[in-house]
C-alpha atoms as a PDB file:
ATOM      1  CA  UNK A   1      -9.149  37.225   2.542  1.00  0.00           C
ATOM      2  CA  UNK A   2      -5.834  37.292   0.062  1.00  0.00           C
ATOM      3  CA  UNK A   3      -3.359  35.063  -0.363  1.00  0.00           C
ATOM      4  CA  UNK A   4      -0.770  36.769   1.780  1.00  0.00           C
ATOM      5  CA  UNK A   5      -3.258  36.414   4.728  1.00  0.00           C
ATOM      6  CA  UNK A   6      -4.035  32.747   4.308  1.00  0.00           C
ATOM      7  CA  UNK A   7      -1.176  30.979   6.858  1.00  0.00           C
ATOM      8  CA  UNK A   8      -1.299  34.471   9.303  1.00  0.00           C
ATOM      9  CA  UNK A   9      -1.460  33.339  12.977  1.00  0.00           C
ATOM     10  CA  UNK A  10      -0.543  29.883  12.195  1.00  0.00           C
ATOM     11  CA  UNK A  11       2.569  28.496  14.439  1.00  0.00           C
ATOM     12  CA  UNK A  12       4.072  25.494  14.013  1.00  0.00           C
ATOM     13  CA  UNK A  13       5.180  25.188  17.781  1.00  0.00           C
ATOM     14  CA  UNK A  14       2.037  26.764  19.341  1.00  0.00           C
ATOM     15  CA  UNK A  15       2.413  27.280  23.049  1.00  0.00           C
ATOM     16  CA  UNK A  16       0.104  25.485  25.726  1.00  0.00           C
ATOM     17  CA  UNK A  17      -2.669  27.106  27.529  1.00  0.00           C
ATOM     18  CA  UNK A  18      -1.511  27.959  31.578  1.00  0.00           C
ATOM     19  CA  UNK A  19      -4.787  26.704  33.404  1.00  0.00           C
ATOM     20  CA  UNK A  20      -5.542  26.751  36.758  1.00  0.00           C
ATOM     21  CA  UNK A  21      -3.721  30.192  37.059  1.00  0.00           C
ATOM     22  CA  UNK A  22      -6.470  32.342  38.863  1.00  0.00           C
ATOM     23  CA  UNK A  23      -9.843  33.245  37.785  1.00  0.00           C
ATOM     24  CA  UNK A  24      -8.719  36.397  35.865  1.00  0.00           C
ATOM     25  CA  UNK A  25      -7.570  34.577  33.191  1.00  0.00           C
ATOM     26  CA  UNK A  26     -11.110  32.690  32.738  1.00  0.00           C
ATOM     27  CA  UNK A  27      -9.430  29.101  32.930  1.00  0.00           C
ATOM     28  CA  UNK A  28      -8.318  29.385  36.769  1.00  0.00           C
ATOM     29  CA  UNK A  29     -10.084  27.040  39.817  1.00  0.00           C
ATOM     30  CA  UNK A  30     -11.435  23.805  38.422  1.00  0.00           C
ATOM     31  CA  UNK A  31      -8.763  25.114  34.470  1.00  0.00           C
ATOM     32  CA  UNK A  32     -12.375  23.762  32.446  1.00  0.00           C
ATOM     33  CA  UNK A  33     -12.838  20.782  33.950  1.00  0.00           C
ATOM     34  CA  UNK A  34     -15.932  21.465  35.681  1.00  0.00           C
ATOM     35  CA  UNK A  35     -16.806  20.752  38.846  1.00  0.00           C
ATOM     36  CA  UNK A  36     -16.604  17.010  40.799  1.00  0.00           C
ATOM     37  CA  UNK A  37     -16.655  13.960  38.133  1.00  0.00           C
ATOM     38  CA  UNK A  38     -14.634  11.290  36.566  1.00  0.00           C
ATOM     39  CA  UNK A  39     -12.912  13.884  34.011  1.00  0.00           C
ATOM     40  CA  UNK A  40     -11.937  16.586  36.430  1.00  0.00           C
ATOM     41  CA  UNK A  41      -9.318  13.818  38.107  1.00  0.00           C
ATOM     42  CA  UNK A  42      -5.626  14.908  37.356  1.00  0.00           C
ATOM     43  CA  UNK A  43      -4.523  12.122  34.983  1.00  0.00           C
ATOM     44  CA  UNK A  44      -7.555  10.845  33.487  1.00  0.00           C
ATOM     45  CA  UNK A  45      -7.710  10.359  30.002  1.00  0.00           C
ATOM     46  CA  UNK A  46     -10.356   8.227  28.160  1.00  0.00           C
ATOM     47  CA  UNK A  47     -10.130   6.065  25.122  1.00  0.00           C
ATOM     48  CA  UNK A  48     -11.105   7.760  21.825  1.00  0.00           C
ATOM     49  CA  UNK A  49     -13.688   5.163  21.199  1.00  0.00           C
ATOM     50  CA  UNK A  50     -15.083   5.614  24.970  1.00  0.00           C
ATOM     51  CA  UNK A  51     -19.007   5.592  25.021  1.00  0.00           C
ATOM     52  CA  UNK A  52     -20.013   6.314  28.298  1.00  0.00           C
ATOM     53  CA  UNK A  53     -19.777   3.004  29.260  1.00  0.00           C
ATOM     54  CA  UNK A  54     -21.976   1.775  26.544  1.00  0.00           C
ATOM     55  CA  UNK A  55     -20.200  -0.714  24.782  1.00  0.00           C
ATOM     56  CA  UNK A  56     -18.685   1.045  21.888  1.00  0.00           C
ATOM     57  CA  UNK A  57     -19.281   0.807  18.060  1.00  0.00           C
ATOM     58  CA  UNK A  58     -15.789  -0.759  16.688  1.00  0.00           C
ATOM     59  CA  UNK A  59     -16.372  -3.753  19.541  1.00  0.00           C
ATOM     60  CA  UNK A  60     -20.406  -4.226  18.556  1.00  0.00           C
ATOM     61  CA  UNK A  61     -19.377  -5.172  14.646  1.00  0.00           C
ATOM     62  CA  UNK A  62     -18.155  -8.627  14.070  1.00  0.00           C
ATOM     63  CA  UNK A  63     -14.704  -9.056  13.180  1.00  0.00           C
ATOM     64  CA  UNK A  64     -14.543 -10.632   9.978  1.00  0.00           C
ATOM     65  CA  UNK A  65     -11.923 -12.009   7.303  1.00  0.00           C
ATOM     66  CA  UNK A  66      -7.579 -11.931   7.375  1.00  0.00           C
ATOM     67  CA  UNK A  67      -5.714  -9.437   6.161  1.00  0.00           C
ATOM     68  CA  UNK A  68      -2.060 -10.953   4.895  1.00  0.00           C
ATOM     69  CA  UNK A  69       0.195  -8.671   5.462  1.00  0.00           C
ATOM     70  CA  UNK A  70       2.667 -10.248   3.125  1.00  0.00           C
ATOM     71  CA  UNK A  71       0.776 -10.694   0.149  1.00  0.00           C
ATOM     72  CA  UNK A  72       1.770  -9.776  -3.405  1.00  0.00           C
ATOM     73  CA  UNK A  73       0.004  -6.815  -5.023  1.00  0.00           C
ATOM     74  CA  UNK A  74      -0.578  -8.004  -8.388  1.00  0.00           C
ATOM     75  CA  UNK A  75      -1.339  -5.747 -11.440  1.00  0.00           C
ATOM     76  CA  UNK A  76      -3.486  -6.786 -14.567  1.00  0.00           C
ATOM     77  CA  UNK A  77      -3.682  -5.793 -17.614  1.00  0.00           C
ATOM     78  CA  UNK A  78      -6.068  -7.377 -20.295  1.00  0.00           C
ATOM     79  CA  UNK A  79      -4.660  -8.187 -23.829  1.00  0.00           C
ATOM     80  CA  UNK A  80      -6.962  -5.954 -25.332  1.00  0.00           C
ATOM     81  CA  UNK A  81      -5.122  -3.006 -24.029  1.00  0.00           C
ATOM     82  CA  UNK A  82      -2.132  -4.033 -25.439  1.00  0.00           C
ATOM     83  CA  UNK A  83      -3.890  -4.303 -28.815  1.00  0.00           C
ATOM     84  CA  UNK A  84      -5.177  -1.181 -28.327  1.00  0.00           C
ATOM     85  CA  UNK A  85      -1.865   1.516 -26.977  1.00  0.00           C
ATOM     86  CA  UNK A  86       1.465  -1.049 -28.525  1.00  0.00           C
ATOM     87  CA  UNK A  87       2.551  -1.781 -32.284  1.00  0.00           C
ATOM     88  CA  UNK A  88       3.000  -4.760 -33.697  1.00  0.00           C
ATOM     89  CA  UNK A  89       6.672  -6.075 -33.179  1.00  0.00           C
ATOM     90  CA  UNK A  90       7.124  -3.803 -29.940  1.00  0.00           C
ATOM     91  CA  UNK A  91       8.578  -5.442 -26.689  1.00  0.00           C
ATOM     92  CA  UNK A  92       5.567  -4.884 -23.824  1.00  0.00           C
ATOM     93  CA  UNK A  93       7.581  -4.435 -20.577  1.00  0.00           C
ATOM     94  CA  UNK A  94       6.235  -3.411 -17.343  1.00  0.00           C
ATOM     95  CA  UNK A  95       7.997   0.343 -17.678  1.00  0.00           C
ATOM     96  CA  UNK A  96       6.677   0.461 -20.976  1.00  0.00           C
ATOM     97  CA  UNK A  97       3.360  -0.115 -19.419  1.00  0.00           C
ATOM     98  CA  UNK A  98       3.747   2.495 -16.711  1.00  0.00           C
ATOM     99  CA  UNK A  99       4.840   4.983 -19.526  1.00  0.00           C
ATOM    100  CA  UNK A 100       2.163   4.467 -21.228  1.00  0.00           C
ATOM    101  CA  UNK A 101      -0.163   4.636 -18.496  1.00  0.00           C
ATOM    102  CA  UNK A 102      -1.792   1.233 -17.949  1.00  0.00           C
ATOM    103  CA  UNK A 103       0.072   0.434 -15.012  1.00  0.00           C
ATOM    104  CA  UNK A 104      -0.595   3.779 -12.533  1.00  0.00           C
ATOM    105  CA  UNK A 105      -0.282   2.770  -8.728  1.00  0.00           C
ATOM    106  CA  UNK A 106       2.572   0.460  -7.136  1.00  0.00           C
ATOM    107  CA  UNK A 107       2.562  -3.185  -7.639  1.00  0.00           C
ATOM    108  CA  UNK A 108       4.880  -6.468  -6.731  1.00  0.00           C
ATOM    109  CA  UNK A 109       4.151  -8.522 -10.148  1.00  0.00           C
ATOM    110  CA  UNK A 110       2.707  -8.018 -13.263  1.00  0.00           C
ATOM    111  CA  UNK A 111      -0.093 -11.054 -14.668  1.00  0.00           C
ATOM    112  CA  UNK A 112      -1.194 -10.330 -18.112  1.00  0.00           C
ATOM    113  CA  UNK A 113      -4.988 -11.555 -18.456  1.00  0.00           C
ATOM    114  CA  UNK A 114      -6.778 -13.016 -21.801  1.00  0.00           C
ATOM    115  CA  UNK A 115      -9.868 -10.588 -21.977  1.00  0.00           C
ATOM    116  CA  UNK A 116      -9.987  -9.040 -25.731  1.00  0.00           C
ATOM    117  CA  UNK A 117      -8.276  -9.807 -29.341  1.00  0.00           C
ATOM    118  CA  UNK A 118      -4.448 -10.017 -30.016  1.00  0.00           C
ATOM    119  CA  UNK A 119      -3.869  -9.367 -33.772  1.00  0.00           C
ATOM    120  CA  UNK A 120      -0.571  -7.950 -33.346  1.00  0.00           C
ATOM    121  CA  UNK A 121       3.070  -9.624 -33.038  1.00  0.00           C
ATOM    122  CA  UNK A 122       4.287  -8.938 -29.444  1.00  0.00           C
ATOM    123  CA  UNK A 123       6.704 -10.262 -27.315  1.00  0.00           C
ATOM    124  CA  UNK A 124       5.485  -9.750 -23.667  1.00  0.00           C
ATOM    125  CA  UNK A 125       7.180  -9.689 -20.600  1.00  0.00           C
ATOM    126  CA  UNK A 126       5.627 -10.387 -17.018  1.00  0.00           C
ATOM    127  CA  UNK A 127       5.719 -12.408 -13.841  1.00  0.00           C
ATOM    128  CA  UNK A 128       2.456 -14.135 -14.249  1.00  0.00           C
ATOM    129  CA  UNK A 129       0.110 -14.969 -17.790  1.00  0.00           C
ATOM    130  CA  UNK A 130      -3.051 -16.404 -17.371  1.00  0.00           C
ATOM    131  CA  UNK A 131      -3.819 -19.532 -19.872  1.00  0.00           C
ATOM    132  CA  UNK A 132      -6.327 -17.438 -22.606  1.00  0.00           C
ATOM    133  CA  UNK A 133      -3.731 -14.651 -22.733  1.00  0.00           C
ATOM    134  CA  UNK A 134      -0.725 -17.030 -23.196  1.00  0.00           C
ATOM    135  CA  UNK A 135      -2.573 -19.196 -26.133  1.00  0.00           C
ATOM    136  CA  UNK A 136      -3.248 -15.274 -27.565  1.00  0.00           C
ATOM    137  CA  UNK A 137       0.311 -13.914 -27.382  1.00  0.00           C
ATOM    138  CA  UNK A 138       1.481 -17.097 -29.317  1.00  0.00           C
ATOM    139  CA  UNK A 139      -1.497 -17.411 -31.584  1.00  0.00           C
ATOM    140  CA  UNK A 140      -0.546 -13.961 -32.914  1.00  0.00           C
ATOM    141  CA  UNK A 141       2.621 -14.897 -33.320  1.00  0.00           C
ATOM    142  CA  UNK A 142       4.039 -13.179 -30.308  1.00  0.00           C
ATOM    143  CA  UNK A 143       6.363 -14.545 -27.363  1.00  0.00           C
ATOM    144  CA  UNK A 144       5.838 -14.638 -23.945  1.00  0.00           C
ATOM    145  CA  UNK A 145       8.388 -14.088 -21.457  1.00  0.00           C
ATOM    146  CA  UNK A 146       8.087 -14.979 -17.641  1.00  0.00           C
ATOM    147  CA  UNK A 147       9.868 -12.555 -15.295  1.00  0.00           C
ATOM    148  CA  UNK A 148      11.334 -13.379 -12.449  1.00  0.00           C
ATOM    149  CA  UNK A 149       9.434 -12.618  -9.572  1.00  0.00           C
ATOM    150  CA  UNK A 150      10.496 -12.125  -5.771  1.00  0.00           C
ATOM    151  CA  UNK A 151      12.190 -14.293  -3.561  1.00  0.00           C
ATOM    152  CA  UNK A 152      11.314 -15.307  -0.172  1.00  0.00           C
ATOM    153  CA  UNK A 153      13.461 -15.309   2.833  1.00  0.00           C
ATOM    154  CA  UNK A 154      13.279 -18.570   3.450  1.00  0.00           C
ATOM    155  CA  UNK A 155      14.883 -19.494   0.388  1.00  0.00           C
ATOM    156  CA  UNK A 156      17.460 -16.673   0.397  1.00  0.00           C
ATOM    157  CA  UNK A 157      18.397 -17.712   3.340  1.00  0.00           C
ATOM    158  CA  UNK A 158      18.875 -21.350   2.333  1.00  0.00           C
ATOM    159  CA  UNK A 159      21.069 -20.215  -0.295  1.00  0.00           C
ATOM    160  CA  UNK A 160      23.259 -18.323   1.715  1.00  0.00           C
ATOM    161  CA  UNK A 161      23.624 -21.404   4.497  1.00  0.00           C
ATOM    162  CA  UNK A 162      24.269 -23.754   1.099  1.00  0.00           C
ATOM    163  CA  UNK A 163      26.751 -20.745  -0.332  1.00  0.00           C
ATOM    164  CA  UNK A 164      28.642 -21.271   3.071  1.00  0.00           C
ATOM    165  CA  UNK A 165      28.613 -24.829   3.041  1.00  0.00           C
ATOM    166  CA  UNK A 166      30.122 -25.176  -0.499  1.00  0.00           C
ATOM    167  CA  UNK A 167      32.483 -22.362   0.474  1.00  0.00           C
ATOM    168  CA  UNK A 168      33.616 -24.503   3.496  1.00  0.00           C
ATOM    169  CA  UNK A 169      34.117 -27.634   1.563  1.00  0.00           C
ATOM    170  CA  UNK A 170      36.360 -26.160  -0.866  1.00  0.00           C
ATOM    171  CA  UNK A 171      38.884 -24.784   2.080  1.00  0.00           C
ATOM    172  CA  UNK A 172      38.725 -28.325   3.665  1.00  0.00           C
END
Protein backbone atom coordinates (compact mmCIF):
# COMPACT_ATOMS: atom_id res chain seq x y z
CA UNK A 1 0.00 0.00 0.00
CA UNK A 2 1.36 3.86 -0.62
CA UNK A 3 0.39 6.78 0.71
CA UNK A 4 -1.76 7.96 -2.15
CA UNK A 5 -3.87 4.75 -1.63
CA UNK A 6 -4.39 5.07 2.09
CA UNK A 7 -8.04 7.18 2.26
CA UNK A 8 -9.17 5.36 -1.43
CA UNK A 9 -12.82 4.19 -1.10
CA UNK A 10 -13.41 6.12 1.95
CA UNK A 11 -16.74 8.48 1.74
CA UNK A 12 -17.68 10.70 4.11
CA UNK A 13 -21.51 10.45 3.24
CA UNK A 14 -21.59 6.67 2.49
CA UNK A 15 -24.92 5.58 1.12
CA UNK A 16 -27.26 2.97 2.96
CA UNK A 17 -27.65 -0.56 2.00
CA UNK A 18 -31.40 -1.15 -0.01
CA UNK A 19 -32.54 -4.46 1.83
CA UNK A 20 -35.38 -6.34 1.33
CA UNK A 21 -35.11 -5.62 -2.50
CA UNK A 22 -35.34 -9.26 -3.96
CA UNK A 23 -33.15 -12.14 -3.47
CA UNK A 24 -30.75 -11.20 -6.34
CA UNK A 25 -29.18 -8.78 -4.48
CA UNK A 26 -28.37 -11.37 -1.49
CA UNK A 27 -30.10 -9.06 1.23
CA UNK A 28 -33.82 -9.48 -0.20
CA UNK A 29 -36.82 -11.60 1.90
CA UNK A 30 -36.16 -11.55 5.62
CA UNK A 31 -32.90 -8.05 4.37
CA UNK A 32 -30.47 -10.28 7.21
CA UNK A 33 -32.62 -10.51 9.80
CA UNK A 34 -33.13 -14.09 9.81
CA UNK A 35 -35.99 -15.83 10.10
CA UNK A 36 -38.97 -15.44 13.07
CA UNK A 37 -37.45 -13.81 16.46
CA UNK A 38 -37.40 -10.79 18.59
CA UNK A 39 -34.75 -8.95 16.17
CA UNK A 40 -36.41 -9.57 12.86
CA UNK A 41 -39.50 -7.13 14.20
CA UNK A 42 -39.50 -3.79 12.15
CA UNK A 43 -38.49 -1.29 14.86
CA UNK A 44 -36.68 -3.19 17.34
CA UNK A 45 -33.61 -1.98 18.56
CA UNK A 46 -31.85 -3.21 21.78
CA UNK A 47 -29.80 -1.42 24.33
CA UNK A 48 -26.01 -1.54 23.77
CA UNK A 49 -25.51 -3.03 27.14
CA UNK A 50 -28.43 -5.73 26.39
CA UNK A 51 -27.40 -9.30 27.68
CA UNK A 52 -29.89 -11.54 26.66
CA UNK A 53 -31.84 -10.87 29.43
CA UNK A 54 -29.13 -11.61 31.85
CA UNK A 55 -28.77 -8.78 33.93
CA UNK A 56 -26.01 -6.81 32.42
CA UNK A 57 -22.43 -5.94 33.64
CA UNK A 58 -22.62 -1.92 34.23
CA UNK A 59 -25.97 -2.74 36.58
CA UNK A 60 -24.10 -5.92 38.54
CA UNK A 61 -21.11 -3.38 39.89
CA UNK A 62 -21.98 -1.25 42.80
CA UNK A 63 -22.25 2.29 42.26
CA UNK A 64 -19.85 3.95 44.33
CA UNK A 65 -18.56 7.59 45.30
CA UNK A 66 -19.80 11.47 43.80
CA UNK A 67 -18.45 12.99 41.15
CA UNK A 68 -18.76 17.11 41.62
CA UNK A 69 -19.21 18.40 38.66
CA UNK A 70 -18.24 21.84 39.80
CA UNK A 71 -15.14 21.29 41.45
CA UNK A 72 -11.90 23.23 41.02
CA UNK A 73 -9.03 21.49 39.20
CA UNK A 74 -6.17 22.44 41.19
CA UNK A 75 -2.49 22.29 40.00
CA UNK A 76 0.64 21.71 42.31
CA UNK A 77 3.77 22.37 42.10
CA UNK A 78 6.39 21.54 44.89
CA UNK A 79 8.98 24.26 45.92
CA UNK A 80 11.67 22.18 44.93
CA UNK A 81 10.87 22.67 41.34
CA UNK A 82 11.02 26.12 41.60
CA UNK A 83 14.50 25.79 43.13
CA UNK A 84 15.36 23.71 40.57
CA UNK A 85 14.03 25.58 36.72
CA UNK A 86 13.74 29.75 38.32
CA UNK A 87 16.65 32.24 39.43
CA UNK A 88 16.91 33.86 42.33
CA UNK A 89 15.02 37.31 42.23
CA UNK A 90 12.63 36.03 39.32
CA UNK A 91 8.77 36.58 39.67
CA UNK A 92 7.16 32.71 39.54
CA UNK A 93 3.78 33.28 37.79
CA UNK A 94 1.51 30.67 36.61
CA UNK A 95 2.47 31.49 32.64
CA UNK A 96 5.88 31.43 33.66
CA UNK A 97 5.20 28.02 34.94
CA UNK A 98 3.42 26.79 31.84
CA UNK A 99 6.44 28.17 29.78
CA UNK A 100 8.58 26.48 31.49
CA UNK A 101 6.78 23.37 31.52
CA UNK A 102 5.70 22.52 35.07
CA UNK A 103 2.26 23.35 34.59
CA UNK A 104 1.20 21.07 31.20
CA UNK A 105 -2.66 20.25 31.23
CA UNK A 106 -5.60 22.82 32.10
CA UNK A 107 -6.25 23.86 35.57
CA UNK A 108 -8.72 26.42 37.65
CA UNK A 109 -6.03 27.47 40.50
CA UNK A 110 -2.63 27.14 41.16
CA UNK A 111 -1.50 25.83 45.16
CA UNK A 112 2.16 25.88 45.57
CA UNK A 113 3.15 22.87 48.01
CA UNK A 114 6.25 22.78 50.64
CA UNK A 115 8.00 19.47 49.44
CA UNK A 116 11.93 20.32 48.84
CA UNK A 117 14.51 23.33 49.74
CA UNK A 118 14.01 27.08 48.83
CA UNK A 119 17.47 28.77 48.83
CA UNK A 120 16.60 31.27 46.36
CA UNK A 121 14.80 34.85 46.65
CA UNK A 122 11.40 34.52 44.87
CA UNK A 123 8.39 36.26 44.86
CA UNK A 124 5.56 33.75 44.02
CA UNK A 125 2.31 34.18 42.77
CA UNK A 126 -0.74 31.68 43.17
CA UNK A 127 -4.28 31.12 44.34
CA UNK A 128 -3.53 28.73 47.08
CA UNK A 129 0.09 28.06 49.36
CA UNK A 130 0.15 25.40 51.62
CA UNK A 131 1.69 26.33 55.28
CA UNK A 132 5.51 24.53 54.74
CA UNK A 133 5.76 26.26 51.35
CA UNK A 134 4.63 29.71 52.66
CA UNK A 135 7.16 29.60 55.87
CA UNK A 136 9.84 28.55 52.78
CA UNK A 137 9.10 31.38 50.32
CA UNK A 138 9.58 33.89 53.28
CA UNK A 139 12.37 32.07 55.02
CA UNK A 140 14.37 32.58 51.80
CA UNK A 141 13.58 35.81 51.72
CA UNK A 142 10.97 35.61 49.04
CA UNK A 143 7.22 37.00 48.93
CA UNK A 144 4.23 35.34 48.47
CA UNK A 145 1.42 36.63 46.61
CA UNK A 146 -2.25 35.22 46.74
CA UNK A 147 -4.14 35.42 43.43
CA UNK A 148 -7.39 35.94 43.12
CA UNK A 149 -9.26 33.02 42.43
CA UNK A 150 -12.87 32.52 40.84
CA UNK A 151 -16.01 33.78 41.82
CA UNK A 152 -19.16 32.04 42.33
CA UNK A 153 -22.50 32.91 41.01
CA UNK A 154 -24.00 33.31 43.95
CA UNK A 155 -21.93 36.07 44.92
CA UNK A 156 -21.80 37.72 41.47
CA UNK A 157 -25.05 37.77 41.51
CA UNK A 158 -25.38 39.43 44.92
CA UNK A 159 -23.24 42.07 43.71
CA UNK A 160 -25.10 42.89 40.83
CA UNK A 161 -28.68 42.97 42.97
CA UNK A 162 -26.47 45.32 45.64
CA UNK A 163 -24.94 47.35 42.35
CA UNK A 164 -28.72 47.98 41.51
CA UNK A 165 -29.77 48.82 44.81
CA UNK A 166 -27.06 51.52 45.37
CA UNK A 167 -27.75 52.64 41.81
CA UNK A 168 -31.47 53.10 42.78
CA UNK A 169 -30.80 54.99 45.91
CA UNK A 170 -28.75 57.53 44.33
CA UNK A 171 -31.72 58.43 41.62
CA UNK A 172 -34.19 58.58 44.60
Amino acid sequence: MKVHEVNRGIQRFKKGRRVGRGIGSGRGKTAGRGHKGQRSNPGYAALPIFQGGTMPLVRRIPKRGFHNAFALTVAAVNVSDLEQRFEAGEEVTPEKLRAKSLLKRRFDELKILGNGELHKKLKVCAHRFSETAKQKIEQAGGEVVVLPGRVPCEVKQKQNRQAGKDAAAKKA
